[in-house]
C-alpha atoms as a PDB file:
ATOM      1  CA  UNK A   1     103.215 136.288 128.530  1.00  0.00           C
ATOM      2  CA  UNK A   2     103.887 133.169 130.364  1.00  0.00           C
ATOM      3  CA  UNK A   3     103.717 129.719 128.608  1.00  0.00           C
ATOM      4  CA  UNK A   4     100.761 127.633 129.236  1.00  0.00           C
ATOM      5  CA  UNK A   5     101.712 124.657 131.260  1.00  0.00           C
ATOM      6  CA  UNK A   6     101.144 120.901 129.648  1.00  0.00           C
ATOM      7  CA  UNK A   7      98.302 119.378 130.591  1.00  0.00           C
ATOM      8  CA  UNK A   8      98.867 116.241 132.407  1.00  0.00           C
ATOM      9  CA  UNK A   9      95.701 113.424 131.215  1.00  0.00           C
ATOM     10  CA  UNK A  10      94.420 111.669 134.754  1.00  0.00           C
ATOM     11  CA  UNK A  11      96.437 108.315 134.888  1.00  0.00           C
ATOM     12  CA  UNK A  12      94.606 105.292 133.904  1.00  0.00           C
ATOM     13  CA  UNK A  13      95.201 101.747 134.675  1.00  0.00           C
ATOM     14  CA  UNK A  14      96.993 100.300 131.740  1.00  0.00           C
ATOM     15  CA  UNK A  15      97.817  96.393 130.412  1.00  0.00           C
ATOM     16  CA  UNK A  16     100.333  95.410 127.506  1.00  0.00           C
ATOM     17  CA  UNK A  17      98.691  92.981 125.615  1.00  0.00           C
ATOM     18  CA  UNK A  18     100.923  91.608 122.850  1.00  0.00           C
ATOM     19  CA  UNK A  19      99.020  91.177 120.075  1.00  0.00           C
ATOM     20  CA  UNK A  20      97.708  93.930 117.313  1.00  0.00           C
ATOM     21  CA  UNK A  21      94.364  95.651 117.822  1.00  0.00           C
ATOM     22  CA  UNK A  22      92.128  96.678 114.951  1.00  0.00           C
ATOM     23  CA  UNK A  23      89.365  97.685 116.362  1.00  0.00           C
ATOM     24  CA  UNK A  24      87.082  98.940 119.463  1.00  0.00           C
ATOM     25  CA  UNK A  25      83.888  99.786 120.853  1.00  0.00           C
ATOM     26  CA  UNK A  26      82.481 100.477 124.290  1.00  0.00           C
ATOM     27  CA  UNK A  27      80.075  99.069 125.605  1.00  0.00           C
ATOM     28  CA  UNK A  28      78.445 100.585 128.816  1.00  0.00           C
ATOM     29  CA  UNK A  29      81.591  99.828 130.774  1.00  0.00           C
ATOM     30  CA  UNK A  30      83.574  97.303 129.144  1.00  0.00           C
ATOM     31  CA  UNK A  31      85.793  97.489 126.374  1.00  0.00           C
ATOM     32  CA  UNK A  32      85.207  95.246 122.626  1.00  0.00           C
ATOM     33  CA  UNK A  33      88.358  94.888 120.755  1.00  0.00           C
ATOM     34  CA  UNK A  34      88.934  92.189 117.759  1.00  0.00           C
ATOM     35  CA  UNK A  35      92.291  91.886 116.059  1.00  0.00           C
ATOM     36  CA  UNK A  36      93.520  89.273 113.413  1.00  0.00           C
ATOM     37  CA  UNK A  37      96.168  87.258 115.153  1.00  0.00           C
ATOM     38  CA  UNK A  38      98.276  86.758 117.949  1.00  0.00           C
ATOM     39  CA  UNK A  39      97.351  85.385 121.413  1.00  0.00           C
ATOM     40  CA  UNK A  40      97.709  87.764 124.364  1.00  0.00           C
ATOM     41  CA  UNK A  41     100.045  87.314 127.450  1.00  0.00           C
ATOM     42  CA  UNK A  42      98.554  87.638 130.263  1.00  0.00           C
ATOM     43  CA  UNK A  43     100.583  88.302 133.846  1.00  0.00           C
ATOM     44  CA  UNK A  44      98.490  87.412 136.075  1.00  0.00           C
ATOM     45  CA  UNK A  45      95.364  84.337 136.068  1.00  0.00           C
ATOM     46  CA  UNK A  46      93.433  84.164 139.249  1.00  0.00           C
ATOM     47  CA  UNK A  47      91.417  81.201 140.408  1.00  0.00           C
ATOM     48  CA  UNK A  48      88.965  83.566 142.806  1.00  0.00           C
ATOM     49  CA  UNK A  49      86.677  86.176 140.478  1.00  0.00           C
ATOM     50  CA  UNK A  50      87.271  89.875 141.095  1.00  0.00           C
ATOM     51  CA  UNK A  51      84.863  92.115 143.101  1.00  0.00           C
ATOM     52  CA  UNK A  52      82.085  93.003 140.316  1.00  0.00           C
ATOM     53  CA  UNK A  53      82.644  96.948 140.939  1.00  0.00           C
ATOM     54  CA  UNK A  54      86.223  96.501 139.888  1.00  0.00           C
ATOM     55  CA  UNK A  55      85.912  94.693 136.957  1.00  0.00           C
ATOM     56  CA  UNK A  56      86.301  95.478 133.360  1.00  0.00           C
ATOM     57  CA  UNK A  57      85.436  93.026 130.266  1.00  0.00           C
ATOM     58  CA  UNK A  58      87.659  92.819 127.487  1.00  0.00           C
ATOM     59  CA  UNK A  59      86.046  90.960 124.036  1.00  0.00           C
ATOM     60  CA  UNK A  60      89.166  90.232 121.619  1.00  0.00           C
ATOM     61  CA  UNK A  61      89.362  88.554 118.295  1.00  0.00           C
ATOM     62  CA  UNK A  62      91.951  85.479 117.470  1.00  0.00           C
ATOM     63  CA  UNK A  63      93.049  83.851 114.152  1.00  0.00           C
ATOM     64  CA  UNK A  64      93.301  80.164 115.371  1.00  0.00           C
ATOM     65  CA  UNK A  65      95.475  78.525 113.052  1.00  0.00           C
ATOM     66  CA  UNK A  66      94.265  80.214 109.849  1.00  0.00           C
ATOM     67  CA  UNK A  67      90.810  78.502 110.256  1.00  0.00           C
ATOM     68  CA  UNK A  68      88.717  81.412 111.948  1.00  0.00           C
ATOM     69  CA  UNK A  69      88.607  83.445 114.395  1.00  0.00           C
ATOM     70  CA  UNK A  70      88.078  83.029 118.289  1.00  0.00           C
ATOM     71  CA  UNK A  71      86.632  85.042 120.798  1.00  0.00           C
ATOM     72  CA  UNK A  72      88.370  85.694 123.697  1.00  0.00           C
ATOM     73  CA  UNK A  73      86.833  87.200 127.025  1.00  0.00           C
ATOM     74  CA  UNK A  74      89.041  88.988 129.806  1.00  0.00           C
ATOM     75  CA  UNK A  75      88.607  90.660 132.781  1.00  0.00           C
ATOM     76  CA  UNK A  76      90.427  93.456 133.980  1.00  0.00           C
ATOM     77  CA  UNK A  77      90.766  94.826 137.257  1.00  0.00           C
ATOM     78  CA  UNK A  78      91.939  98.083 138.287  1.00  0.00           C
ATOM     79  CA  UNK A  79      95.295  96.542 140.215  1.00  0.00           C
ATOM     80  CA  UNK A  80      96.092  95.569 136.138  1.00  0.00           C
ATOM     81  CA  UNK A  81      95.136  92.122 136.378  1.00  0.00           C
ATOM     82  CA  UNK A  82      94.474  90.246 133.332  1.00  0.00           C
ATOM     83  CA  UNK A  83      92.232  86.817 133.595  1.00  0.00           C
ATOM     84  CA  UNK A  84      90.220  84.860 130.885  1.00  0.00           C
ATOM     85  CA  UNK A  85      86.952  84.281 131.537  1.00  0.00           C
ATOM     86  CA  UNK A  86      85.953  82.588 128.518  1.00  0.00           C
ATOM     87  CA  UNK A  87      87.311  81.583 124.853  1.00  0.00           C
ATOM     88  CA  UNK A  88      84.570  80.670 122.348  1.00  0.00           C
ATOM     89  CA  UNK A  89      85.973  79.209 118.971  1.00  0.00           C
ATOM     90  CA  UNK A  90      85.256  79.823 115.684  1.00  0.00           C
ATOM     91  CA  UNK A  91      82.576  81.984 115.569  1.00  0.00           C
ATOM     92  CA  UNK A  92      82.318  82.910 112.323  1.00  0.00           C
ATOM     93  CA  UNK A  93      83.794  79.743 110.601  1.00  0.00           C
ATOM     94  CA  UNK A  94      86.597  80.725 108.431  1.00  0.00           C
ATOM     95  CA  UNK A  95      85.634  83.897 108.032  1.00  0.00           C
ATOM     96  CA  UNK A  96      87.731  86.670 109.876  1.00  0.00           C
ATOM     97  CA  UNK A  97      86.164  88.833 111.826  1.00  0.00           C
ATOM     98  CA  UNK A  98      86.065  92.840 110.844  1.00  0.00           C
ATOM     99  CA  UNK A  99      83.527  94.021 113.600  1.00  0.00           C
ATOM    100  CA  UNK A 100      80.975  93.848 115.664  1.00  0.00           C
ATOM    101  CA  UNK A 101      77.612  95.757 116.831  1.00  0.00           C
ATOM    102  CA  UNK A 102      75.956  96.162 120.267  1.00  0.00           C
ATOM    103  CA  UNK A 103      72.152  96.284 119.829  1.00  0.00           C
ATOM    104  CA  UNK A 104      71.141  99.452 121.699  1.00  0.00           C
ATOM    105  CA  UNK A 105      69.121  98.720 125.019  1.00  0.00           C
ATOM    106  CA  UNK A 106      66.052 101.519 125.230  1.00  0.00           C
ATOM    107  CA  UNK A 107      67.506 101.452 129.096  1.00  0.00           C
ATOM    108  CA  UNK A 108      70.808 102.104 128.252  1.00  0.00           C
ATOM    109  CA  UNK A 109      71.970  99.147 130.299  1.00  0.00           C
ATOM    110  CA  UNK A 110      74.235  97.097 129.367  1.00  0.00           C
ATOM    111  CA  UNK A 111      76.042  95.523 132.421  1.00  0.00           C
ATOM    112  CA  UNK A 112      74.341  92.555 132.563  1.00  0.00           C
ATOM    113  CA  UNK A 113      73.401  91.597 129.441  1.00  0.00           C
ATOM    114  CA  UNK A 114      74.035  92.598 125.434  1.00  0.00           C
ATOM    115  CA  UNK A 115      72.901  91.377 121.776  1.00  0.00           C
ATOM    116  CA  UNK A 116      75.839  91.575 119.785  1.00  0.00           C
ATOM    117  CA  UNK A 117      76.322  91.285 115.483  1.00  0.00           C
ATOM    118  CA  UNK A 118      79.457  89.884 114.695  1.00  0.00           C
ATOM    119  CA  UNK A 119      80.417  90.155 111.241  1.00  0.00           C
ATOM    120  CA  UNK A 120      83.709  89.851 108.801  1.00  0.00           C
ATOM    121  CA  UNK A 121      84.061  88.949 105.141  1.00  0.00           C
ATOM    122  CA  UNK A 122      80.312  87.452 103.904  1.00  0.00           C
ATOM    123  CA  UNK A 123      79.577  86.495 107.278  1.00  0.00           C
ATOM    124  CA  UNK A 124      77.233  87.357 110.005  1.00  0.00           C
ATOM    125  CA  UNK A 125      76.025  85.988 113.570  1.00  0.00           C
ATOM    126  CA  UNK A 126      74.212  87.283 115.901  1.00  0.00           C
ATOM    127  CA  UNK A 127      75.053  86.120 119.778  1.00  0.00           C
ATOM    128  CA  UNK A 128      73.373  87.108 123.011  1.00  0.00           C
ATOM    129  CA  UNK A 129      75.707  87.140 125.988  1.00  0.00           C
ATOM    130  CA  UNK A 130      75.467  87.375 129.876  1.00  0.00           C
ATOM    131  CA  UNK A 131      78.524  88.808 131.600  1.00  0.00           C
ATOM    132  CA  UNK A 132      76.963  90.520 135.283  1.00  0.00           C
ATOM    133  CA  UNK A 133      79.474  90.024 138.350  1.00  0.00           C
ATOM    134  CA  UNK A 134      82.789  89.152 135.697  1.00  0.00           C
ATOM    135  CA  UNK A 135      81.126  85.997 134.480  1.00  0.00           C
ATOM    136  CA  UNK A 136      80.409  85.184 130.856  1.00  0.00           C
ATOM    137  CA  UNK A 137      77.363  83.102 129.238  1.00  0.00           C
ATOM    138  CA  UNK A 138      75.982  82.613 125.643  1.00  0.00           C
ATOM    139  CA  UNK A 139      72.523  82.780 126.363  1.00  0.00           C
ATOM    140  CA  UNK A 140      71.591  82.384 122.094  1.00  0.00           C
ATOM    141  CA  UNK A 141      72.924  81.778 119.195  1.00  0.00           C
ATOM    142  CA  UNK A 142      72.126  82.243 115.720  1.00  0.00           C
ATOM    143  CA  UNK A 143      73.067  80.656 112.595  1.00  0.00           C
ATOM    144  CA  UNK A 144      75.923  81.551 110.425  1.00  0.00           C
ATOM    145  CA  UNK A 145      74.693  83.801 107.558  1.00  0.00           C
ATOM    146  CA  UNK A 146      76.240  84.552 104.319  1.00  0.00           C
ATOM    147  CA  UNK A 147      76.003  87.094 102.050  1.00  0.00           C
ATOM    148  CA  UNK A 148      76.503  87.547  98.616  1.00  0.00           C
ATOM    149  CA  UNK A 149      79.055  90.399  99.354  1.00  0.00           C
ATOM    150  CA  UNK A 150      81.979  91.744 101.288  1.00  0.00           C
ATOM    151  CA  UNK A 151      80.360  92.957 104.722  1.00  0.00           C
ATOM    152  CA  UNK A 152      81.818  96.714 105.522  1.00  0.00           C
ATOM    153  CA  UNK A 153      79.533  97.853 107.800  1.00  0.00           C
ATOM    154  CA  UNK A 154      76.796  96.841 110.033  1.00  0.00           C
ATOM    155  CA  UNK A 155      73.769  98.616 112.216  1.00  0.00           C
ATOM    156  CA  UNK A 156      70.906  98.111 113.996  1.00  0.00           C
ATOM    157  CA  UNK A 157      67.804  99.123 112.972  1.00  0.00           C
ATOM    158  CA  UNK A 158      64.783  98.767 115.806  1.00  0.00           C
ATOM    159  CA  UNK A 159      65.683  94.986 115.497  1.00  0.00           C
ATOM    160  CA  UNK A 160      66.731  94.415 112.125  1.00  0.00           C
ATOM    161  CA  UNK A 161      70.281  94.835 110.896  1.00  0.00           C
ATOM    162  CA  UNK A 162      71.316  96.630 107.980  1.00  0.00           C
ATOM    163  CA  UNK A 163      74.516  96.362 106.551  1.00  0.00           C
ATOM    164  CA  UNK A 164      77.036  98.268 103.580  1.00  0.00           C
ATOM    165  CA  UNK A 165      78.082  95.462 101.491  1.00  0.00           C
ATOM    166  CA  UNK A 166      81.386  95.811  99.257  1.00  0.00           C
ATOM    167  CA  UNK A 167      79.539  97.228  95.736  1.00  0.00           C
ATOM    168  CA  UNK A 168      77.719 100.012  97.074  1.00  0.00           C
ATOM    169  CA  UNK A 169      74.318  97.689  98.113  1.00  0.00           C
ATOM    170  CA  UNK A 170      72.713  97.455 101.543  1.00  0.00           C
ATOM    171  CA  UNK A 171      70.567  94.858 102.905  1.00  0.00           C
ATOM    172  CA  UNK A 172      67.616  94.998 105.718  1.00  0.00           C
ATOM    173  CA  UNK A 173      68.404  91.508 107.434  1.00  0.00           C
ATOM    174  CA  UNK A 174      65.958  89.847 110.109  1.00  0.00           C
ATOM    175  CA  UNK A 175      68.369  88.284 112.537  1.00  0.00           C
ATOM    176  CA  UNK A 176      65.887  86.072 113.972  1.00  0.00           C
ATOM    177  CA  UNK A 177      64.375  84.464 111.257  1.00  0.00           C
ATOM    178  CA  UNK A 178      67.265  85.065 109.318  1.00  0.00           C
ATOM    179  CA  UNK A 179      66.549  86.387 106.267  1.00  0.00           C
ATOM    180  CA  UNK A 180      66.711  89.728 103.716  1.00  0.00           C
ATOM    181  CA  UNK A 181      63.447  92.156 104.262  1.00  0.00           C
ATOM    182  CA  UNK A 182      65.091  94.577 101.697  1.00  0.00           C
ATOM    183  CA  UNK A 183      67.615  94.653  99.427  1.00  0.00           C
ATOM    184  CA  UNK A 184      68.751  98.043  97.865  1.00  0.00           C
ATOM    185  CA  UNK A 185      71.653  98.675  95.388  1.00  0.00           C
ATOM    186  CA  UNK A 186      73.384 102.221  94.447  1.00  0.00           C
ATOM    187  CA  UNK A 187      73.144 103.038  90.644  1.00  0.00           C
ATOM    188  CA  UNK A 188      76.667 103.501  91.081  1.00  0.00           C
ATOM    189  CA  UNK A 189      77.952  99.976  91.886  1.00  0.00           C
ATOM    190  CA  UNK A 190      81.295 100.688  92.229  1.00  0.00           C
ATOM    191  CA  UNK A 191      84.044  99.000  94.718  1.00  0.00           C
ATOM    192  CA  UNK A 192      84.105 100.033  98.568  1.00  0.00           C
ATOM    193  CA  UNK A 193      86.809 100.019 100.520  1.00  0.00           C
ATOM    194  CA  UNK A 194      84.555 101.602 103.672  1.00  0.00           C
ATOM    195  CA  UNK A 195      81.393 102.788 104.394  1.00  0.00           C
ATOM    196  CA  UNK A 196      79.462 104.141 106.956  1.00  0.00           C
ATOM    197  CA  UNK A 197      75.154 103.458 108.150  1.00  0.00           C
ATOM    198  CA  UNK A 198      74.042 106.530 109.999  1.00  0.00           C
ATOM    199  CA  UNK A 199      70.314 106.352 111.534  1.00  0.00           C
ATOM    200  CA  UNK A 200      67.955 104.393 114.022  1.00  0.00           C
ATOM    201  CA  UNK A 201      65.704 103.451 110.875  1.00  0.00           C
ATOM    202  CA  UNK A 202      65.569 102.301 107.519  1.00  0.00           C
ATOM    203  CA  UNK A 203      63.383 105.290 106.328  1.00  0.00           C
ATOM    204  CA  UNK A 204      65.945 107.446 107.655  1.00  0.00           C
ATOM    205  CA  UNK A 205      68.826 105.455 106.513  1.00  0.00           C
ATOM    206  CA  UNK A 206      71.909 107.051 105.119  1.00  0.00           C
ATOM    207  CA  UNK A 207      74.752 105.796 103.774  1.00  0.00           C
ATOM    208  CA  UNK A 208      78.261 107.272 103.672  1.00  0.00           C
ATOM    209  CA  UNK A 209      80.536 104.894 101.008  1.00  0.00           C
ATOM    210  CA  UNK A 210      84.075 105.101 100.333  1.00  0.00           C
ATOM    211  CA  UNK A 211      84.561 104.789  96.999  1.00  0.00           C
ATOM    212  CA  UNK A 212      87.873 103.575  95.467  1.00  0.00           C
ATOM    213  CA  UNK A 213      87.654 106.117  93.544  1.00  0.00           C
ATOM    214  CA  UNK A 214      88.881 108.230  96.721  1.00  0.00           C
ATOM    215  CA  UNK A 215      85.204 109.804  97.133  1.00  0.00           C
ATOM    216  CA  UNK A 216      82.318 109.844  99.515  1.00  0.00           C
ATOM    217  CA  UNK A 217      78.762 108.827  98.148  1.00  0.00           C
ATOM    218  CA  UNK A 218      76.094 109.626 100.409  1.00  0.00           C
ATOM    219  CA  UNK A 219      72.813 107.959  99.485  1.00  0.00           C
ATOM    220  CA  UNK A 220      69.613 107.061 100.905  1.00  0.00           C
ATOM    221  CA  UNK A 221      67.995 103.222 100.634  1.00  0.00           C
ATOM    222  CA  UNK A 222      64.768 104.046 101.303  1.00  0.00           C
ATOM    223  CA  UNK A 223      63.802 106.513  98.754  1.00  0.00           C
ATOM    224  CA  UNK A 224      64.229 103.468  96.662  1.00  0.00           C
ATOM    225  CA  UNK A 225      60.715 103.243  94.670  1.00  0.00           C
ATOM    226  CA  UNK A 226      60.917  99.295  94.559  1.00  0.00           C
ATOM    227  CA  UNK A 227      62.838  96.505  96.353  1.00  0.00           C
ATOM    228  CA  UNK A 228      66.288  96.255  94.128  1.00  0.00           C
ATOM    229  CA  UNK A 229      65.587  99.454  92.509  1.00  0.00           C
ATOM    230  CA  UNK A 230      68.991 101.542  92.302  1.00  0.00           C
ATOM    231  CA  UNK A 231      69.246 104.720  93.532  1.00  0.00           C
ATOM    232  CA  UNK A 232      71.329 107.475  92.777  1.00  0.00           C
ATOM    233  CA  UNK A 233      73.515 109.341  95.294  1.00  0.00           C
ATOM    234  CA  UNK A 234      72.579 112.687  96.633  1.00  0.00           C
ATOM    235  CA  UNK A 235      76.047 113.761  97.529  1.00  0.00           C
ATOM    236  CA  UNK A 236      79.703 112.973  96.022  1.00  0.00           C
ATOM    237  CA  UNK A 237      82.371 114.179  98.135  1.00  0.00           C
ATOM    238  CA  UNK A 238      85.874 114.582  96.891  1.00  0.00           C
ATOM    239  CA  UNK A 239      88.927 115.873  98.704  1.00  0.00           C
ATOM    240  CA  UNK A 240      91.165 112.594  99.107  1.00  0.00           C
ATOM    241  CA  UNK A 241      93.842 111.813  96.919  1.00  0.00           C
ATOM    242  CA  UNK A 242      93.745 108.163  98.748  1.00  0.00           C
ATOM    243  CA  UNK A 243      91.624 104.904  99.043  1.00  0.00           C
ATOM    244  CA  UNK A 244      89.728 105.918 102.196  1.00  0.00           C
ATOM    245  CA  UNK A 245      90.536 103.101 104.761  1.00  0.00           C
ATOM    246  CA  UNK A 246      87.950 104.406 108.051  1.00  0.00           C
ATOM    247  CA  UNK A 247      85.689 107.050 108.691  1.00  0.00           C
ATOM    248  CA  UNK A 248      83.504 107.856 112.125  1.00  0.00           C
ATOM    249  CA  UNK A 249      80.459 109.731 112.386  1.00  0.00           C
ATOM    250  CA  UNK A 250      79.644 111.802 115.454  1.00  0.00           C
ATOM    251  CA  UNK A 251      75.849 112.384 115.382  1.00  0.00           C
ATOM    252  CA  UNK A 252      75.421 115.313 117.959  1.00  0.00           C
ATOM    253  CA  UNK A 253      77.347 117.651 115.635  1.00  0.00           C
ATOM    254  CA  UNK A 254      76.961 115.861 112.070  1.00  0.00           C
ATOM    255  CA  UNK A 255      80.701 115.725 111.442  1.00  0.00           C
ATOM    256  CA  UNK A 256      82.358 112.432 109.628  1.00  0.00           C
ATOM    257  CA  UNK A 257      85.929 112.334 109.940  1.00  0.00           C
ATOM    258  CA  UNK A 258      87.721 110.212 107.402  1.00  0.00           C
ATOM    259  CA  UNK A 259      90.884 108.295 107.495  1.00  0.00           C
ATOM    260  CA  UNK A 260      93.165 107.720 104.174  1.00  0.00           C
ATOM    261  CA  UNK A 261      95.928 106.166 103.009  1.00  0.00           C
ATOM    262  CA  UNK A 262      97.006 109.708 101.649  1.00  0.00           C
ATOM    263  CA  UNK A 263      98.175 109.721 105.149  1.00  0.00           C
ATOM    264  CA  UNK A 264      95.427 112.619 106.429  1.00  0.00           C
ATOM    265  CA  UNK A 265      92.308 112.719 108.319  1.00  0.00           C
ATOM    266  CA  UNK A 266      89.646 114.692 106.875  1.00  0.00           C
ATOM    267  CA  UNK A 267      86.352 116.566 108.601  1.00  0.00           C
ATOM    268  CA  UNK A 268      83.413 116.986 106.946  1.00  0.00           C
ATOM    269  CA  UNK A 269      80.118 118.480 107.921  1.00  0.00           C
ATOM    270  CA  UNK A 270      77.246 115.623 106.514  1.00  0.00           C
ATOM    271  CA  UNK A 271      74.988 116.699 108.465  1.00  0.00           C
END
């Protein structure tokens, strides 16, 4: 039988940015990416803006100085040309920055304009941006928020945000008035080093945490009977022998992979 031949992947445009990248996240056609440090080269800064249809925007996160981070908007044409459009400073105050959420539009669309939760460490903003034809513009700001606890996840909840914080809580934020609706601890309040918010509401709300224990505890806030009443978890998955570092969740088949420093990726079937 003859060999199967490789399969050669279509050839995308590519750009060497010299600085570390930590994380991502699409959004309609442009590209989020944060990191911790560095400052990225770029080859090429025009003075005219590119052609919107050839366009891509690039968000990235920069450590200025050890004070906080800065965020730094690019475009990206398809000839591999790099420009700034726009750096915004300090965002989050000293805190670093660990990720950031797109609200969902009930269009889909979000060329022209996207609400966007930054959060890292205790803190949390929320910014509304314009970036149609390569051009960027904070359209609204709000405050800085702290919480009482490491942030490791956040998600948007028709409006609201909820977030994982780092002992196995989660809080129901209002990002307008800016303040907690509900606050819901597990009776297991152990140390995370991940977690995961699966849902589009807080009655359906589930939480994946990564214990440092090396397992998964998958709970539910609200089948808590009060506001700050624990609940247990329905689920404790082992199978690590690791801290669990990462873990994605891909809705249309229920499967959560899982990334460890036991060096493997693990598959599991949540639902």
């Amino acid at each position: 039988m003859d060999a199967l031949e490789d399969y050669v992947w279509p050839r995308a445009t590519s750009e060497l940015i010299l600085l570390p990248v930590t994380g991502l996240e699409c959004v309609g056609d442009r590209l989020l990416a944060e990191s911790g440090f560095g400052f990225p080269k770029c080859p090429d800064y025009r003075r005219e803006p590119p052609h919107p249809a050839e366009t891509k925007d690039f968000l990235r996160f920069k450590l200025q100085d050890c004070e906080g981070p800065d965020v730094l908007v690019y475009s990206l044409d398809f000839g591999g040309h790099l420009r700034m459009i726009k750096r915004v400073q300090n965002l989050l105050g000293h805190y670093l920055i660990h990720g950031f959420r797109v609200r969902p539009e009930p269009n889909g669309d979000l060329d022209l304009e996207a609400m966007v939760a930054v959060f890292g460490s205790k803190g949390l903003r929320v910014v509304k941006i314009s970036w149609g034809q390569g051009h960027f513009r904070e359209l609204w700001r709000s405050g800085l928020w702290n919480m009482s606890d490491w942030i490791w996840d956040a998600r948007w909840l028709e409006g609201n945000i909820a977030l994982a914080l780092g002992h196995n809580s989660v809080v129901l934020y209002d990002p307008v008035v800016g303040c907690i609706l509900q606050e819901v601890p597990c009776t297991d309040r152990c140390t995370l080093s991940s977690a995961c918010l699966i849902g589009y509401a807080w009655k359906e709300l589930t939480i994946v945490a990564g214990a440092v224990s090396n397992q998964l505890l998958v709970w539910y806030p609200a089948t808590a009977l009060a506001d700050n009443k624990p609940v247990a978890p329905d689920r404790r998955i082992s199978g690590h022998v690791g801290i669990i570092f990462s873990m994605s969740y891909l809705e249309s088949k229920g499967l959560l992979a899982t990334a460890s420093e036991d060096r493997s990726v693990r598959i599991w079937k949540v639902g």
